[in-house]
N, C-alpha and C. Protein backbone atom coordinates (compact mmCIF):
# COMPACT_ATOMS: atom_id res chain seq x y z
N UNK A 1 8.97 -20.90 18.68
CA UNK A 1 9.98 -19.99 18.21
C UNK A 1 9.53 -18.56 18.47
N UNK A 2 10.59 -17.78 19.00
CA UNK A 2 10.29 -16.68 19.51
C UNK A 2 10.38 -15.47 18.06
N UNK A 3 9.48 -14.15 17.92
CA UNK A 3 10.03 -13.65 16.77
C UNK A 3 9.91 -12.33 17.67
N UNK A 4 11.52 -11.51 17.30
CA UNK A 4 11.66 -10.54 17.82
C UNK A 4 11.90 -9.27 17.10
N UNK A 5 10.80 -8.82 17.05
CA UNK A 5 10.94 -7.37 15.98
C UNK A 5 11.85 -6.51 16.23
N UNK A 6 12.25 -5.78 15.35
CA UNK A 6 13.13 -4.80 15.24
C UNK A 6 13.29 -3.84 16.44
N UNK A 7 14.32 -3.99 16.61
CA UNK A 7 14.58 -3.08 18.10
C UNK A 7 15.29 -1.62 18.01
N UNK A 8 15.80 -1.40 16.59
CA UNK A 8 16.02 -0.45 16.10
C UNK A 8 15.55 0.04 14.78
N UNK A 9 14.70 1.53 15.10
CA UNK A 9 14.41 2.01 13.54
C UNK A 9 15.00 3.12 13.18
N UNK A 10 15.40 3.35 11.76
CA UNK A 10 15.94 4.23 11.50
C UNK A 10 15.33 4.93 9.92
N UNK A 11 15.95 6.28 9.76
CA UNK A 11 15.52 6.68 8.27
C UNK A 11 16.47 6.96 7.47
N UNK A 12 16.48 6.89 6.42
CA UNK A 12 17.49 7.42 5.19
C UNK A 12 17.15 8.04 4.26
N UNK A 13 17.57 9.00 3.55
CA UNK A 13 17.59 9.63 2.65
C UNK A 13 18.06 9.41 1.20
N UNK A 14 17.11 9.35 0.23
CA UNK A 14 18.18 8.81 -0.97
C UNK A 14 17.89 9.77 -2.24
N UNK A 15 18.56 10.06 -2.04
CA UNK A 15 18.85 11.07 -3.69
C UNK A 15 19.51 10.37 -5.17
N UNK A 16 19.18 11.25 -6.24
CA UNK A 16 19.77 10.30 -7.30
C UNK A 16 20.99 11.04 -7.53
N UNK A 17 21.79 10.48 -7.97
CA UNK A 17 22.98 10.76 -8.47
C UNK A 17 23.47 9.86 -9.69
N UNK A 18 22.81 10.39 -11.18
CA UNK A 18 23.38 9.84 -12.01
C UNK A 18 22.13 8.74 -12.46
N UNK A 19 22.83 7.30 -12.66
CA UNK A 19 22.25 5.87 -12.54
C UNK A 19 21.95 5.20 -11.49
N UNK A 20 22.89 5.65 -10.23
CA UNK A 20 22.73 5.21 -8.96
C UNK A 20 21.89 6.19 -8.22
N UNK A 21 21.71 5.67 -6.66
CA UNK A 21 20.80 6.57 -5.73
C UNK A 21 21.64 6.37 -4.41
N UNK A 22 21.82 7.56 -3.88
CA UNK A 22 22.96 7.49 -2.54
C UNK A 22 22.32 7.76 -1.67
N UNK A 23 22.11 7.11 -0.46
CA UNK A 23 21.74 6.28 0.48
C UNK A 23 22.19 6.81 1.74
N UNK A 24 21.63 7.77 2.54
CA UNK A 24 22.41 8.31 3.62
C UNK A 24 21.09 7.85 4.66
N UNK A 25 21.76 7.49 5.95
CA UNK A 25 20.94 7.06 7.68
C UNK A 25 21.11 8.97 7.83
N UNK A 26 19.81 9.20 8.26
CA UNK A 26 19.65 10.10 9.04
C UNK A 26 19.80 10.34 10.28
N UNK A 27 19.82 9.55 11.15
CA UNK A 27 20.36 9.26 12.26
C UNK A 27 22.01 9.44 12.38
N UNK A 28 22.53 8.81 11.10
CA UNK A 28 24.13 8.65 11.89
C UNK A 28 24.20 8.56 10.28
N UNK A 29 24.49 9.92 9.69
CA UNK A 29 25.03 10.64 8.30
C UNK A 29 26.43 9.78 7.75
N UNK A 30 27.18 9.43 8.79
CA UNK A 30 28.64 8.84 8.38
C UNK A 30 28.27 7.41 7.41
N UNK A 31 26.79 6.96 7.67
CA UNK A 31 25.93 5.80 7.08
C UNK A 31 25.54 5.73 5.66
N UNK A 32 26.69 5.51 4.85
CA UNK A 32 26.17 5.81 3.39
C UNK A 32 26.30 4.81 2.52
N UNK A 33 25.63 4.67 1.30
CA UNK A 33 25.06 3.28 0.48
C UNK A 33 24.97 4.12 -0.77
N UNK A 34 25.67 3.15 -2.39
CA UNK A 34 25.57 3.27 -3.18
C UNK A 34 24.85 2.65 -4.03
N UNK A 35 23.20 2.48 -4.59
CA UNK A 35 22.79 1.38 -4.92
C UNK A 35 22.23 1.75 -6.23
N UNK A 36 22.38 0.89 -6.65
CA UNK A 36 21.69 0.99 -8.67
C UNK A 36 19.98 0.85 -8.38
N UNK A 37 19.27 0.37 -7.23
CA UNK A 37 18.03 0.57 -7.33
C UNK A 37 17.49 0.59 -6.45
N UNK A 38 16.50 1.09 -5.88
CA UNK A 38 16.17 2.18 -4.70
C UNK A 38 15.80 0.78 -3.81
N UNK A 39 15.21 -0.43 -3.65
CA UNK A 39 14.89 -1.30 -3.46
C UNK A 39 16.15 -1.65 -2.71
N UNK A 40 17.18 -2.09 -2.96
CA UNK A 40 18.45 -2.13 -2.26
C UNK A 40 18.69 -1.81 -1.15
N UNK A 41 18.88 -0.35 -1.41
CA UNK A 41 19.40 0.40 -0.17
C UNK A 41 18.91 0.20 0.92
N UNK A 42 17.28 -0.14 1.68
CA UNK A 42 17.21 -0.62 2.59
C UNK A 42 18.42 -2.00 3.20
N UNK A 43 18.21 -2.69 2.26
CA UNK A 43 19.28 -4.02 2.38
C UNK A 43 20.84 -3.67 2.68
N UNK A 44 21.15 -2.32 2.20
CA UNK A 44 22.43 -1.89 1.79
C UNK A 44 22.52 -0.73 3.37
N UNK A 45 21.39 -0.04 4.00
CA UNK A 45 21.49 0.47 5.06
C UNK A 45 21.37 -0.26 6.34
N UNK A 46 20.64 -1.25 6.55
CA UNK A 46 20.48 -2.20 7.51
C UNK A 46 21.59 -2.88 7.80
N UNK A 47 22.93 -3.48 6.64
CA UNK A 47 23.73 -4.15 6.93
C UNK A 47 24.63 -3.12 7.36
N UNK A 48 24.97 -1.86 7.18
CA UNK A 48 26.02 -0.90 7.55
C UNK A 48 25.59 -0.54 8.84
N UNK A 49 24.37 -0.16 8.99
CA UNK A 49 24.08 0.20 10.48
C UNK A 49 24.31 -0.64 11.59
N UNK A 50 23.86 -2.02 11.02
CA UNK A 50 23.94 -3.36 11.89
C UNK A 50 25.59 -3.22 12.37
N UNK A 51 26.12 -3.02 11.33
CA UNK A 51 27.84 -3.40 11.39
C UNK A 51 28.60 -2.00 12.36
N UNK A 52 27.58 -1.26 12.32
CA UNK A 52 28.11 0.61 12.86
C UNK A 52 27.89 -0.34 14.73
N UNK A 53 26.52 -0.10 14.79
CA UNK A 53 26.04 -0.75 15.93
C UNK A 53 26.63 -1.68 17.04
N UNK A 54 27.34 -2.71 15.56
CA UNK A 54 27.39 -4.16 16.61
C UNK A 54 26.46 -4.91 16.93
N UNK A 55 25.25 -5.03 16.28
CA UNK A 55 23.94 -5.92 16.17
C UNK A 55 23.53 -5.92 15.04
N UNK A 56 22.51 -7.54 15.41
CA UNK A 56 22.28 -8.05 14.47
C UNK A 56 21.58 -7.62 13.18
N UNK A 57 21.51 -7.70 11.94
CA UNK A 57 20.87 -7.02 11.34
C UNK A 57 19.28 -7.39 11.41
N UNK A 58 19.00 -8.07 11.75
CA UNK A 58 17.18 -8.65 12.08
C UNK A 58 16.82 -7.73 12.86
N UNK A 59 17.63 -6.89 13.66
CA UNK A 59 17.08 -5.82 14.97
C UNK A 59 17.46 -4.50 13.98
N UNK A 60 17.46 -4.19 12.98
CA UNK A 60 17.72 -3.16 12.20
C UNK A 60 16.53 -2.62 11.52
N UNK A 61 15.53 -1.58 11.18
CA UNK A 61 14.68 -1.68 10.57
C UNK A 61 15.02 -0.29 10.09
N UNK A 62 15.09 0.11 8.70
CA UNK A 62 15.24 1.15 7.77
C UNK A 62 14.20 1.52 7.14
N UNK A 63 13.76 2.56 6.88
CA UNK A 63 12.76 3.16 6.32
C UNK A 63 13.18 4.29 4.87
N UNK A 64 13.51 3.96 4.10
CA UNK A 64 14.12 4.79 2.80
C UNK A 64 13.40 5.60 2.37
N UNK A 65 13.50 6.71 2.09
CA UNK A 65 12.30 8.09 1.55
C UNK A 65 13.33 8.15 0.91
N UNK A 66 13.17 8.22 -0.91
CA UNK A 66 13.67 9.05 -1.31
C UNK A 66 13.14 10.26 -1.97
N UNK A 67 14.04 11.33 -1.86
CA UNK A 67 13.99 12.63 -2.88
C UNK A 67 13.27 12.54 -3.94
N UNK A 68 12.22 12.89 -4.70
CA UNK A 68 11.58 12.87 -5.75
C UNK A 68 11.13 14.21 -6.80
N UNK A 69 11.10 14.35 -7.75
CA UNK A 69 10.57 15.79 -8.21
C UNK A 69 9.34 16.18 -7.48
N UNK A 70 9.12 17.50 -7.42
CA UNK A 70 8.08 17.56 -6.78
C UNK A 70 7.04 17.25 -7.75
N UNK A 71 7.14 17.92 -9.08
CA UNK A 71 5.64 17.09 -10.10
C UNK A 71 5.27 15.74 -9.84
N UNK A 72 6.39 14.77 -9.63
CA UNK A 72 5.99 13.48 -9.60
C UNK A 72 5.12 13.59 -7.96
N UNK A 73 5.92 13.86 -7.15
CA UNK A 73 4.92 14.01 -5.80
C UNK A 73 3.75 14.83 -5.58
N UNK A 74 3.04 15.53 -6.74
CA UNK A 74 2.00 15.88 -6.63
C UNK A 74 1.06 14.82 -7.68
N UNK A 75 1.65 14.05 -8.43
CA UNK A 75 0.88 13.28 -9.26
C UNK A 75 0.65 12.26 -8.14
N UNK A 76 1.29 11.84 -6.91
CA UNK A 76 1.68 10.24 -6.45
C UNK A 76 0.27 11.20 -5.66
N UNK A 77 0.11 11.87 -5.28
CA UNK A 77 -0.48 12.77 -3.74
C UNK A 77 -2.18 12.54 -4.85
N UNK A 78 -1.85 13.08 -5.79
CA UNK A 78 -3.57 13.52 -6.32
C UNK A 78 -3.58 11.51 -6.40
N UNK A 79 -2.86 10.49 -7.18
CA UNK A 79 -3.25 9.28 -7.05
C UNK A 79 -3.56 8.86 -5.83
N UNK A 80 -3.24 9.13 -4.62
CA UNK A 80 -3.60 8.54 -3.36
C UNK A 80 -4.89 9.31 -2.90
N UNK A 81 -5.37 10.48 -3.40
CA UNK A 81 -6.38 10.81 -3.27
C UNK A 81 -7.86 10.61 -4.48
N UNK A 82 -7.30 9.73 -5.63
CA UNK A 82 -8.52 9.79 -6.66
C UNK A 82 -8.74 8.06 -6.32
N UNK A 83 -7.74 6.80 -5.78
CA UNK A 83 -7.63 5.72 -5.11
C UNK A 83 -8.74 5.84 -3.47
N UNK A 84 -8.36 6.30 -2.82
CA UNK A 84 -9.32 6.95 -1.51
C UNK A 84 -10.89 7.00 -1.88
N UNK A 85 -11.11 8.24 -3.29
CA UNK A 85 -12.33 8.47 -3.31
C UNK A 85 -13.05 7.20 -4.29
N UNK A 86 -12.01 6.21 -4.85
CA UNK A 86 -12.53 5.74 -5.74
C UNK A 86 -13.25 4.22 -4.62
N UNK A 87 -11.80 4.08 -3.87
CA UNK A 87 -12.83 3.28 -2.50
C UNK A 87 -14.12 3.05 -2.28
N UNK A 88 -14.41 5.13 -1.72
CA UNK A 88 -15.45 4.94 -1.36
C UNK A 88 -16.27 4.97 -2.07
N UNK A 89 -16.49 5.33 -3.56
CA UNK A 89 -17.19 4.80 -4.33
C UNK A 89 -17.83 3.59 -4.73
N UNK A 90 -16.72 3.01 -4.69
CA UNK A 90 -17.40 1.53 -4.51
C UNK A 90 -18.03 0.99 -2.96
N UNK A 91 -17.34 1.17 -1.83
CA UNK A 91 -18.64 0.52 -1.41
C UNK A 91 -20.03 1.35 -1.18
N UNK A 92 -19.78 2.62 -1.73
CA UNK A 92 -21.30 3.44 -2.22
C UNK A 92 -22.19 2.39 -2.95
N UNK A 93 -21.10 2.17 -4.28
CA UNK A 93 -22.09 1.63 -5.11
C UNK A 93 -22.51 0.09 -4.55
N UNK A 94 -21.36 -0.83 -3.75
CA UNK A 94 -21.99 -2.12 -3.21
C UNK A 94 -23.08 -1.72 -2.46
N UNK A 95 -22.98 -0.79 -1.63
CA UNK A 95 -24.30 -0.66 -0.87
C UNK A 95 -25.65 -0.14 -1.47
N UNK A 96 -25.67 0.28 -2.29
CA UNK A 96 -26.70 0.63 -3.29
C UNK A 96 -27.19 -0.38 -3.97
N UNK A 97 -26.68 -1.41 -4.34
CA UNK A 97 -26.70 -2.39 -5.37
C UNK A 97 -27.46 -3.99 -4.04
N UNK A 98 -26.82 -3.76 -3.32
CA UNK A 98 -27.44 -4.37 -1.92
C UNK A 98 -29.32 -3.73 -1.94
N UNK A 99 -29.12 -2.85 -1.44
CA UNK A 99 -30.32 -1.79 -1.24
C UNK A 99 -31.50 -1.84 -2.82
N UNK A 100 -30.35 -2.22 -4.36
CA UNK A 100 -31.32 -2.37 -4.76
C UNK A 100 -31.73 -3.79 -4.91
N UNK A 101 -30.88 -4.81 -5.48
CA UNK A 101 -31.29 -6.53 -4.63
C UNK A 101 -32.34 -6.61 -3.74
N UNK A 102 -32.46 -5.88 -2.37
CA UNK A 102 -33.55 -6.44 -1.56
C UNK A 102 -34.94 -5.36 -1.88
N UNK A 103 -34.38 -4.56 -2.58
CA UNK A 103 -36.20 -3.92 -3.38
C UNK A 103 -36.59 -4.45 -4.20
N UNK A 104 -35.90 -5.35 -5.45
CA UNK A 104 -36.66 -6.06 -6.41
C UNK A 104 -37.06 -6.76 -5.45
N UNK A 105 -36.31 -7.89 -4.55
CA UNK A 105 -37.40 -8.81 -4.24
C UNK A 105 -38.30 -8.46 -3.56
N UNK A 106 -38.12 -7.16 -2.54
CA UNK A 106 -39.78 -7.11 -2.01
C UNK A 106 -40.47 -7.18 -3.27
N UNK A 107 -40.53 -6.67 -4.61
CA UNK A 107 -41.45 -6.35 -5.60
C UNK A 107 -41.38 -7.74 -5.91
N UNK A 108 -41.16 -9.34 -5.05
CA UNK A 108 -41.65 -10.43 -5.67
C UNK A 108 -41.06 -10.97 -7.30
N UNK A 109 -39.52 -10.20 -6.98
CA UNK A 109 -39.37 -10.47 -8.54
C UNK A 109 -38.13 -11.86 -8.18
N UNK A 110 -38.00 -12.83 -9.22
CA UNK A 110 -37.33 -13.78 -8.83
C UNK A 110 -35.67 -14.03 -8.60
N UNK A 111 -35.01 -14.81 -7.99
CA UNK A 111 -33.53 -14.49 -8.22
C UNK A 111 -33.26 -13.88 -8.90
N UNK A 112 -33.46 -15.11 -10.61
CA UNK A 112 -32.88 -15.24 -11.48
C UNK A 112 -33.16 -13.56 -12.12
N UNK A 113 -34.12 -12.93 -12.38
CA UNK A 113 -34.95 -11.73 -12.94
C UNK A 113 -33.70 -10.73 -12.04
N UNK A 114 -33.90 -10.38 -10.49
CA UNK A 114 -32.88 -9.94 -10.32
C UNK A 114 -31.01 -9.47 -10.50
N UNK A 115 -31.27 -11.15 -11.20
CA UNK A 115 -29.45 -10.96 -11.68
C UNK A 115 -29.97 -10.39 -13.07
N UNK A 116 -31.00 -10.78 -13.88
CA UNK A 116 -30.52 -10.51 -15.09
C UNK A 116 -30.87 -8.62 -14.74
N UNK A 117 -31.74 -8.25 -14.18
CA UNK A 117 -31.79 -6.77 -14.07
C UNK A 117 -30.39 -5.85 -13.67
N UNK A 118 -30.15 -6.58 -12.97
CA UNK A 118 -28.90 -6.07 -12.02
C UNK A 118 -27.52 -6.07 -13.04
N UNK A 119 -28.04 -7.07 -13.86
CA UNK A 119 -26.51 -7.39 -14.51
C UNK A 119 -25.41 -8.61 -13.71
N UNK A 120 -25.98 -9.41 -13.09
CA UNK A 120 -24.84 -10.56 -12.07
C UNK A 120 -25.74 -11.65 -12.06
N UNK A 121 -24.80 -12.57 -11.45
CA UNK A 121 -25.82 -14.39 -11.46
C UNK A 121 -26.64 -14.04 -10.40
N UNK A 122 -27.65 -15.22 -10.79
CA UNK A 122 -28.62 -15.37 -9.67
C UNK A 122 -27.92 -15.72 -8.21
N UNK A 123 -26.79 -16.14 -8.35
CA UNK A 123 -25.80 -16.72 -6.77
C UNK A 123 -25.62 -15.25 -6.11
N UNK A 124 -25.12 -14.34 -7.04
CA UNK A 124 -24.84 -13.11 -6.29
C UNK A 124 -25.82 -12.54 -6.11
N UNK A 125 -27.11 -12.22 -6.73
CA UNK A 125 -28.38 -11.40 -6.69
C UNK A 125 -28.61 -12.23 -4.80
N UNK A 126 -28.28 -13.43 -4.94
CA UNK A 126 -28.84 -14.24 -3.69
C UNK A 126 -27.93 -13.61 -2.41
N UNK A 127 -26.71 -13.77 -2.59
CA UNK A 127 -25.82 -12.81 -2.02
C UNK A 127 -26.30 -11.58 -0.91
N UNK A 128 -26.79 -10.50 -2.48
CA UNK A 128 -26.41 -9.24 -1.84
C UNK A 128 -28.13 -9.23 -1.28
N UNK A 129 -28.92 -9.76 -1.68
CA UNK A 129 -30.00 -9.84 -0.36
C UNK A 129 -29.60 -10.34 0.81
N UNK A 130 -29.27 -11.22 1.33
CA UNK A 130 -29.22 -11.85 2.05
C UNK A 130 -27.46 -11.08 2.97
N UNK A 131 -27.17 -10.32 2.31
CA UNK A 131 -25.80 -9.44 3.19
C UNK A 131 -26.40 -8.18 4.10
């Protein structure tokens, strides 16, 4: 079976209005959608465009941005940046925790002594030496 990705992409715009969120193709503005939840409107722009077009909606691919306060888009912006650093924090700390695993045992200390130092089972102390 053949799978044939989207042969058309497009964007929309969605603003709130009210309870609902209105749904405009940027491409071709005459393209508009009334939907009670932002989740929709992709579903709700793909079938109008498909139908504008004359193809199928499987060759339709919509991309919805909507309008947001800007406070909320500086809270979403600092979360995608405290997520990022928190990443690399961790594999800081896996690699540290690696680094310290294979120094107890040079110091001859046993699995088990390792997990309980480390705080983890002896399976993982075995682990992160051996990674």
């Amino acid at each position: 079976m053949q799978h044939n990705p989207p042969a058309y992409t497009f964007t929309s715009t969605a603003t709130r209005d009210g309870v609902f969120w209105m749904v405009q193709c940027d491409q071709y503005p005459s393209v508009r959608s009334k939907v009670r939840l932002l989740a929709q409107g992709v579903r709700h722009q793909r079938y109008a465009i498909a139908a504008l077009l004359g193809v199928p909606e499987a060759r339709i691919s919509v991309d919805v941005r909507p309008i947001l306060p800007a406070c909320a888009e500086k809270h979403m912006a600092r979360a995608r940046e405290l997520r990022a650093d928190a990443a690399r924090a961790n594999r800081a700390a896996a690699e540290e925790s690696r680094a310290a695993a294979r120094a107890l045992a040079e110091a001859q200390l046993s699995l088990r002594d390792i997990g309980t130092v480390l705080g983890i089972s002896f399976q993982r102390a075995h682990q992160l030496i051996n990674s």
